[in-house]
PDB file of N, CA and C in Angstrom:
ATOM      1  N   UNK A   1      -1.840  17.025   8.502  1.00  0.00           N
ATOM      2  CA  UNK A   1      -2.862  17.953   8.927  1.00  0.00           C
ATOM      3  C   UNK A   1      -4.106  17.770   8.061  1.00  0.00           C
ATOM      4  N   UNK A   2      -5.088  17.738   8.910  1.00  0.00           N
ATOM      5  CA  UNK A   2      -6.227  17.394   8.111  1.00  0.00           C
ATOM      6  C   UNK A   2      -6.745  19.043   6.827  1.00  0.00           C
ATOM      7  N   UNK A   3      -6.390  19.304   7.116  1.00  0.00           N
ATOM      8  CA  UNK A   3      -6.879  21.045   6.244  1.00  0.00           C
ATOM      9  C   UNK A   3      -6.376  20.811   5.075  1.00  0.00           C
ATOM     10  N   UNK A   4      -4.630  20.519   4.811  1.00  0.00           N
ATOM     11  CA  UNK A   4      -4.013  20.584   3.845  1.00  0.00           C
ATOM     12  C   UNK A   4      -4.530  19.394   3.130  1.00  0.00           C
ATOM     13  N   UNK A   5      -4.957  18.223   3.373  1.00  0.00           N
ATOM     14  CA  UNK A   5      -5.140  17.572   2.635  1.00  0.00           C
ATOM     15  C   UNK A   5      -7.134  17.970   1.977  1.00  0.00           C
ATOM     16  N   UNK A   6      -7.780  18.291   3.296  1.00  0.00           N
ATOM     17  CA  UNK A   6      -8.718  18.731   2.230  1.00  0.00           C
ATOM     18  C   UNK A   6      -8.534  19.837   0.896  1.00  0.00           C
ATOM     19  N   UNK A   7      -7.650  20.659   1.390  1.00  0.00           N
ATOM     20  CA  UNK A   7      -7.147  21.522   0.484  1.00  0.00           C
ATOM     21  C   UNK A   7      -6.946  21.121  -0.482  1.00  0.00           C
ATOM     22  N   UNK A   8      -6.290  20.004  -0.734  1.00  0.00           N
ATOM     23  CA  UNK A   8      -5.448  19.629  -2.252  1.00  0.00           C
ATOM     24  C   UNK A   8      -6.617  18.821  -3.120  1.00  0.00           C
ATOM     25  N   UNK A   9      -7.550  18.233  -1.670  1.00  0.00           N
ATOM     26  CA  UNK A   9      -8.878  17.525  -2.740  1.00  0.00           C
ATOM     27  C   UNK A   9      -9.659  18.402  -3.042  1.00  0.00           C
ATOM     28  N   UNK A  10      -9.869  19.769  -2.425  1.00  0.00           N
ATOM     29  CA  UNK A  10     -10.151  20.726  -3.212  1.00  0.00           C
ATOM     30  C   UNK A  10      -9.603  21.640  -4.659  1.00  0.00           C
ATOM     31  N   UNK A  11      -8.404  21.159  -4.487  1.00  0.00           N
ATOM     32  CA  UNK A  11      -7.782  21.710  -5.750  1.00  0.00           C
ATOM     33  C   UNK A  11      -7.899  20.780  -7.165  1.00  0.00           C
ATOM     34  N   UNK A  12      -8.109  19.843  -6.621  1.00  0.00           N
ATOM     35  CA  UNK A  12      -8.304  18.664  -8.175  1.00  0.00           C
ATOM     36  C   UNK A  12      -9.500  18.818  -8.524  1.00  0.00           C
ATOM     37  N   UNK A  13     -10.581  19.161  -7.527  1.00  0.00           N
ATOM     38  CA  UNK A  13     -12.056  19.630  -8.354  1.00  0.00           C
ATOM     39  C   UNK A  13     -12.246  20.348  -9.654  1.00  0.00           C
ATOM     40  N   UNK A  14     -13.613  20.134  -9.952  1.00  0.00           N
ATOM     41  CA  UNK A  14     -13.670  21.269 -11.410  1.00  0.00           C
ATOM     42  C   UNK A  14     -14.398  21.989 -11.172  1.00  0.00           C
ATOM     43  N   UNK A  15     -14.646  23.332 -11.700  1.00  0.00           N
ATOM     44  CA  UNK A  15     -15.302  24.206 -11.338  1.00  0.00           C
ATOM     45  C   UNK A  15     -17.202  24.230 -10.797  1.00  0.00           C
ATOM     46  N   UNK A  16     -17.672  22.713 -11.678  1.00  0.00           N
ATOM     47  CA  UNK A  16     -18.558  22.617 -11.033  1.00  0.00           C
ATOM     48  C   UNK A  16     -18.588  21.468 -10.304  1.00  0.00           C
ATOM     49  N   UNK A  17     -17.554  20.748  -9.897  1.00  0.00           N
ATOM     50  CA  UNK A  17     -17.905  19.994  -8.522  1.00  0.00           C
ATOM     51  C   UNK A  17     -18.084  21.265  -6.987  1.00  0.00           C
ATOM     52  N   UNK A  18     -16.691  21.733  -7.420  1.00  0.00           N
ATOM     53  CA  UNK A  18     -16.577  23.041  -6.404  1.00  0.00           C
ATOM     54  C   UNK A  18     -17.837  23.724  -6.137  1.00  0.00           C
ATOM     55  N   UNK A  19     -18.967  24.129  -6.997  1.00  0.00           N
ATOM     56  CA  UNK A  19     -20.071  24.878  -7.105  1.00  0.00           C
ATOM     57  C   UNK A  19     -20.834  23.782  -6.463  1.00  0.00           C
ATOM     58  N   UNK A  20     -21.018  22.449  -6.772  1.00  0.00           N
ATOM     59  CA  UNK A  20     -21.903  21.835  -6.297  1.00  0.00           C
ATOM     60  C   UNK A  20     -21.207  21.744  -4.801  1.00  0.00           C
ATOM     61  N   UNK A  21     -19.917  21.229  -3.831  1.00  0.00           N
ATOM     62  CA  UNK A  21     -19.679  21.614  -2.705  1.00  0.00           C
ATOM     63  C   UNK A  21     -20.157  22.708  -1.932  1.00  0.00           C
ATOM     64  N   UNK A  22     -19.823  23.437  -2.246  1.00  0.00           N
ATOM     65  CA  UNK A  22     -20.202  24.766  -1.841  1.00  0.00           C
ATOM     66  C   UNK A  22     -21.776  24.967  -1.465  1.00  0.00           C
ATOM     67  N   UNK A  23     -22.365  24.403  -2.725  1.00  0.00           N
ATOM     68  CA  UNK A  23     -23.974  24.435  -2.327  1.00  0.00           C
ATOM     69  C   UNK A  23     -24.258  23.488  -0.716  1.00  0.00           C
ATOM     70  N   UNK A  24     -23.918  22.650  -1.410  1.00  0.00           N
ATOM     71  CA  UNK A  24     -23.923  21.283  -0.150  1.00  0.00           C
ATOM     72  C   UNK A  24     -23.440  22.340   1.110  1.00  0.00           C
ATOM     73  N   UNK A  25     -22.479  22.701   1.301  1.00  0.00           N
ATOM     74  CA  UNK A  25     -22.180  23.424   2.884  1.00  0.00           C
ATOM     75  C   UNK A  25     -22.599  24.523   2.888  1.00  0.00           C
ATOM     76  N   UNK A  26     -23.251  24.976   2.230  1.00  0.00           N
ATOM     77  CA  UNK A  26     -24.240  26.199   2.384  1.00  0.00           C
ATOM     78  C   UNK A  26     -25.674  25.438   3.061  1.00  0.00           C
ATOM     79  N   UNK A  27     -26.293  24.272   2.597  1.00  0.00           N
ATOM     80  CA  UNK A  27     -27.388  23.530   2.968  1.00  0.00           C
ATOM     81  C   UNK A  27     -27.379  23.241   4.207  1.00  0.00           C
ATOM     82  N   UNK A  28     -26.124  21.975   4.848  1.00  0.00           N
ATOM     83  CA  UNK A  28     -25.352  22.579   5.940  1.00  0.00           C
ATOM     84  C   UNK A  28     -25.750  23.380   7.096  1.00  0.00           C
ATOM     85  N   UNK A  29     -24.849  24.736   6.498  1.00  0.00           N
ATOM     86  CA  UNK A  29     -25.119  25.719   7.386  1.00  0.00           C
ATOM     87  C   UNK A  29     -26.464  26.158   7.544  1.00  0.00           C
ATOM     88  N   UNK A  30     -27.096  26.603   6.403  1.00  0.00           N
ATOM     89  CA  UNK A  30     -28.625  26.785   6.702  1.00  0.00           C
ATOM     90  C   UNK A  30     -29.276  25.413   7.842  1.00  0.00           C
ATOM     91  N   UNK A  31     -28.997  24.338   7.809  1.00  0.00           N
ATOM     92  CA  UNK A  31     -29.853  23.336   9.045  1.00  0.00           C
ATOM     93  C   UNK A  31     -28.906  23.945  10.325  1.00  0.00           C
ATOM     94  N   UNK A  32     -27.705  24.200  10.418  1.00  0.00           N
ATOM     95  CA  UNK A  32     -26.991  23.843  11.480  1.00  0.00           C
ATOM     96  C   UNK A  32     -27.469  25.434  11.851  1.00  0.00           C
ATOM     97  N   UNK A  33     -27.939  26.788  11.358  1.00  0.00           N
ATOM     98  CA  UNK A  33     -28.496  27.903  11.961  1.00  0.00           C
ATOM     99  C   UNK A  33     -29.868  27.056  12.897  1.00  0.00           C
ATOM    100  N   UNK A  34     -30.608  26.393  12.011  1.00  0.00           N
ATOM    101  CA  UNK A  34     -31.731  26.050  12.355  1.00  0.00           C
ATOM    102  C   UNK A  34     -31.860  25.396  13.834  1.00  0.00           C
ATOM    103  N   UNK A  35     -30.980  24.309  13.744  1.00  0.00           N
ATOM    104  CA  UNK A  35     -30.585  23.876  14.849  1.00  0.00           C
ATOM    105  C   UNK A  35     -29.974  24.550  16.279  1.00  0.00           C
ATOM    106  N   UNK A  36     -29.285  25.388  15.716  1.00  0.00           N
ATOM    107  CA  UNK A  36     -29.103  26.570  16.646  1.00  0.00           C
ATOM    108  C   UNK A  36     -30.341  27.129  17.076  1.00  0.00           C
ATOM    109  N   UNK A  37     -31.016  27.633  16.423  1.00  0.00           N
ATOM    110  CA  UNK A  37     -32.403  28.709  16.572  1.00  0.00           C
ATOM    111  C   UNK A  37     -33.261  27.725  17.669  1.00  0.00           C
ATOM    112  N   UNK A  38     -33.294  26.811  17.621  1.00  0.00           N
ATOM    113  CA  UNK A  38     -34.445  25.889  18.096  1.00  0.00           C
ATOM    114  C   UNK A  38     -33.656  24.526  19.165  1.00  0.00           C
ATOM    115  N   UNK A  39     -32.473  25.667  19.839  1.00  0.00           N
ATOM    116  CA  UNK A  39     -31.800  24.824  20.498  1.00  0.00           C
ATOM    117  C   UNK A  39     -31.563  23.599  20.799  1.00  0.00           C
ATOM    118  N   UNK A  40     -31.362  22.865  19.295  1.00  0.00           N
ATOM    119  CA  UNK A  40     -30.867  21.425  19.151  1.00  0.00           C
ATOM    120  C   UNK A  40     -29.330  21.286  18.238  1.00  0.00           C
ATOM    121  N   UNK A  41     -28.670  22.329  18.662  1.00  0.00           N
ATOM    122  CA  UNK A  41     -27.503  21.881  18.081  1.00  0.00           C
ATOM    123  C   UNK A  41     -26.464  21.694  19.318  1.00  0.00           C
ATOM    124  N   UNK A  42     -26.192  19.865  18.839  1.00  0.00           N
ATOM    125  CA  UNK A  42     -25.155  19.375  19.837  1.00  0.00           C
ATOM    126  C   UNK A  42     -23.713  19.754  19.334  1.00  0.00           C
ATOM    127  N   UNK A  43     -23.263  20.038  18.057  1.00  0.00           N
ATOM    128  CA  UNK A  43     -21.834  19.950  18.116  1.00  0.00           C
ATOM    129  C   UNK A  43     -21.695  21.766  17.417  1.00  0.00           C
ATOM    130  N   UNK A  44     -21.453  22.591  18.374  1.00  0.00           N
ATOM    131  CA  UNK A  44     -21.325  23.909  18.008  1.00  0.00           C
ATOM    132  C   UNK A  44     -20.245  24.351  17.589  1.00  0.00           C
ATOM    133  N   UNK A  45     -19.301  23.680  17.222  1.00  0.00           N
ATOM    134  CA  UNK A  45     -18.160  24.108  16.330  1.00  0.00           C
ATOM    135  C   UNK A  45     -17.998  24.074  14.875  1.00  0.00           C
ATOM    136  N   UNK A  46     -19.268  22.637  14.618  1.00  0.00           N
ATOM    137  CA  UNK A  46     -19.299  22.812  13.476  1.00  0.00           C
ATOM    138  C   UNK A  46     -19.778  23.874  12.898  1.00  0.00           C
ATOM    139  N   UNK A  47     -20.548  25.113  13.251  1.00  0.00           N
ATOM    140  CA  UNK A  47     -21.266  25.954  12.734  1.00  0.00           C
ATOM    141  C   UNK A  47     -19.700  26.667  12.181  1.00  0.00           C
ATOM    142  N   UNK A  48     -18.299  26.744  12.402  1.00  0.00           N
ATOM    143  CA  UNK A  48     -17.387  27.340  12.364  1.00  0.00           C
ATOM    144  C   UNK A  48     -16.717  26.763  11.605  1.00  0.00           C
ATOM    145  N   UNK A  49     -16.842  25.406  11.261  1.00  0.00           N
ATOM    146  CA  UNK A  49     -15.873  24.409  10.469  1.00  0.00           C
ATOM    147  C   UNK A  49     -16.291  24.660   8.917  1.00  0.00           C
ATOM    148  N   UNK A  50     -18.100  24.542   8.949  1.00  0.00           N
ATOM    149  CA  UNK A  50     -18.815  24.806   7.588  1.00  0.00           C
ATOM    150  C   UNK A  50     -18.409  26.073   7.028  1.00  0.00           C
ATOM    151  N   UNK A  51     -18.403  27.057   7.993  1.00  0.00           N
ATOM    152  CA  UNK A  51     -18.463  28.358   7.940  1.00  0.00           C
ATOM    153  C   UNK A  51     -17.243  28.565   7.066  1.00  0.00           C
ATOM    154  N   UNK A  52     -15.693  28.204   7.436  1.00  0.00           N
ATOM    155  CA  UNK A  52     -14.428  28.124   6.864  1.00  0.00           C
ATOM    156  C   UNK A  52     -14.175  27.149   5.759  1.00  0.00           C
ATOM    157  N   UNK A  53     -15.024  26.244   5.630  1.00  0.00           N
ATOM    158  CA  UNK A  53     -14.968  25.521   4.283  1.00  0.00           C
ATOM    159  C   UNK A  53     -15.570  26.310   3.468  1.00  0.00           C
ATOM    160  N   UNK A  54     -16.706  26.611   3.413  1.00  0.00           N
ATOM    161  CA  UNK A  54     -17.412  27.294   2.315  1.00  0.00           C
ATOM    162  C   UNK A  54     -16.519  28.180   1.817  1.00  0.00           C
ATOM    163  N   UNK A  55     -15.594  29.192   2.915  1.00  0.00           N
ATOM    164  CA  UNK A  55     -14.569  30.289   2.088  1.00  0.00           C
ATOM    165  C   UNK A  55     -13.814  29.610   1.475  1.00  0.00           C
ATOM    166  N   UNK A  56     -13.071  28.212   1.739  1.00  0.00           N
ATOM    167  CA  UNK A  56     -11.899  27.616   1.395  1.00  0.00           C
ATOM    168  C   UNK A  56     -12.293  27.053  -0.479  1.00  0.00           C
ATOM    169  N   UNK A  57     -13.725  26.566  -0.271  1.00  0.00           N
ATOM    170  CA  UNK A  57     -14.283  26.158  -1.651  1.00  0.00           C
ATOM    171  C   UNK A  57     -14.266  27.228  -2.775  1.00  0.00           C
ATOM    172  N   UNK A  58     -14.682  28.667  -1.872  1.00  0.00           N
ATOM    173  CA  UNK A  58     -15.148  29.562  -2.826  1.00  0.00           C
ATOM    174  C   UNK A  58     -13.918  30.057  -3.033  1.00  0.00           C
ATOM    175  N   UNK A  59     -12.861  30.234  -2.348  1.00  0.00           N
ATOM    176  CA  UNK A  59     -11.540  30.682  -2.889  1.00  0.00           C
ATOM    177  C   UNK A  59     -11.092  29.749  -3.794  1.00  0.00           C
ATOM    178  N   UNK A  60     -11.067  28.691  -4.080  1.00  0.00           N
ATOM    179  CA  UNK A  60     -10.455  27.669  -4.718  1.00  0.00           C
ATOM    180  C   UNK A  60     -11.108  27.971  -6.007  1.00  0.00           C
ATOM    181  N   UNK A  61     -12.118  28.414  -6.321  1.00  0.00           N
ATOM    182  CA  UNK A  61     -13.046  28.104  -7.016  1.00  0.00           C
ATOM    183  C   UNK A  61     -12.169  29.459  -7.754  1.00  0.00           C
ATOM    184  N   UNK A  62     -12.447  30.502  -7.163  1.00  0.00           N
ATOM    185  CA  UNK A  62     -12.466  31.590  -7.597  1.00  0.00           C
ATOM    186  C   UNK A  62     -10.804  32.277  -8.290  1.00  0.00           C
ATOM    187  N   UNK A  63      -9.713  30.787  -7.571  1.00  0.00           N
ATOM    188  CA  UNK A  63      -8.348  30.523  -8.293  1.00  0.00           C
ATOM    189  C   UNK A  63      -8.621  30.316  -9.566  1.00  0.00           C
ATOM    190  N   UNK A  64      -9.596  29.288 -10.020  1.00  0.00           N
ATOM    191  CA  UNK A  64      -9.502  28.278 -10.947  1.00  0.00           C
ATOM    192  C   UNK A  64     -10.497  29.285 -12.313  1.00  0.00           C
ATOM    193  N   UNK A  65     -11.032  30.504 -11.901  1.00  0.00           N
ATOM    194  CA  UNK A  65     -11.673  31.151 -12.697  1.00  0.00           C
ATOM    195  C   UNK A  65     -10.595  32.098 -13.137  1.00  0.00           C
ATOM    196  N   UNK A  66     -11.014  32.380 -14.763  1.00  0.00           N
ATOM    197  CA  UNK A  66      -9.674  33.560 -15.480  1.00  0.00           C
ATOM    198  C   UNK A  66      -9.887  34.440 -14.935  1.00  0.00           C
ATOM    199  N   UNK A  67      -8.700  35.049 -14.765  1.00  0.00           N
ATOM    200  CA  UNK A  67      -9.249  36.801 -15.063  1.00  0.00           C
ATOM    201  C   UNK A  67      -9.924  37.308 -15.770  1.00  0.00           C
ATOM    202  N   UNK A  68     -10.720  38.515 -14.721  1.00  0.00           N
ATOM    203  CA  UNK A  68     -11.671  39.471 -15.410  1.00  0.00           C
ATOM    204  C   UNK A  68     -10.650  40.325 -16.169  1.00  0.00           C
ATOM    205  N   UNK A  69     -10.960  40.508 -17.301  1.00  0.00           N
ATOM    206  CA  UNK A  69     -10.978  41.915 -18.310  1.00  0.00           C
ATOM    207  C   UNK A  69     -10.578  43.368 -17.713  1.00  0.00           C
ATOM    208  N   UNK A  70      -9.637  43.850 -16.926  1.00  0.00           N
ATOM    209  CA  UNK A  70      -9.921  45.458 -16.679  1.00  0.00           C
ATOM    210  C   UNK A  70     -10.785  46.236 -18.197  1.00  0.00           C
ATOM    211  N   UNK A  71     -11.715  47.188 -17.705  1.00  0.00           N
ATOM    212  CA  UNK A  71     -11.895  48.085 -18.218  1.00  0.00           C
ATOM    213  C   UNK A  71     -10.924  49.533 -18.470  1.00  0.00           C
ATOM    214  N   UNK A  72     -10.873  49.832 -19.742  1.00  0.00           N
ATOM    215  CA  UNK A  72     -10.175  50.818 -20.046  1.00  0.00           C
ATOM    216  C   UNK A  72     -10.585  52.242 -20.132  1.00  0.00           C
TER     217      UNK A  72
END
């Protein structure tokens, strides 16, 4: 399955490759709105594919960060 394996190349990242991904499909999505807006987007699923990577990055990311501190 193609997911799981992006998954796992997401998991060997470091916290700032992950940050720099993330930017990248945020850039992405900002053209692929654009393209939408100005009715030139041919492949409209991708707006949904970017959309679910970006969570998949930022969750990964957000594994690989410690825990916050509770306040007492």
């Amino acid at each position: 399955m193609k997911t799981s394996s992006r998954l796992s190349d997401l998991r060997v990242m470091t916290e700032d490759q992950l940050n720099d991904e993330a930017l990248k499909l945020k850039k992405e999505q900002f053209n692929l709105r654009f393209q939408k807006a100005s009715g030139q987007l041919q492949d409209t699923a991708r707006v949904r594919v970017v959309r679910r990577d970006i969570a998949r990055v930022m969750t990964v990311a957000a594994q690989k960060r410690p825990p916050a501190k509770a306040k007492d």
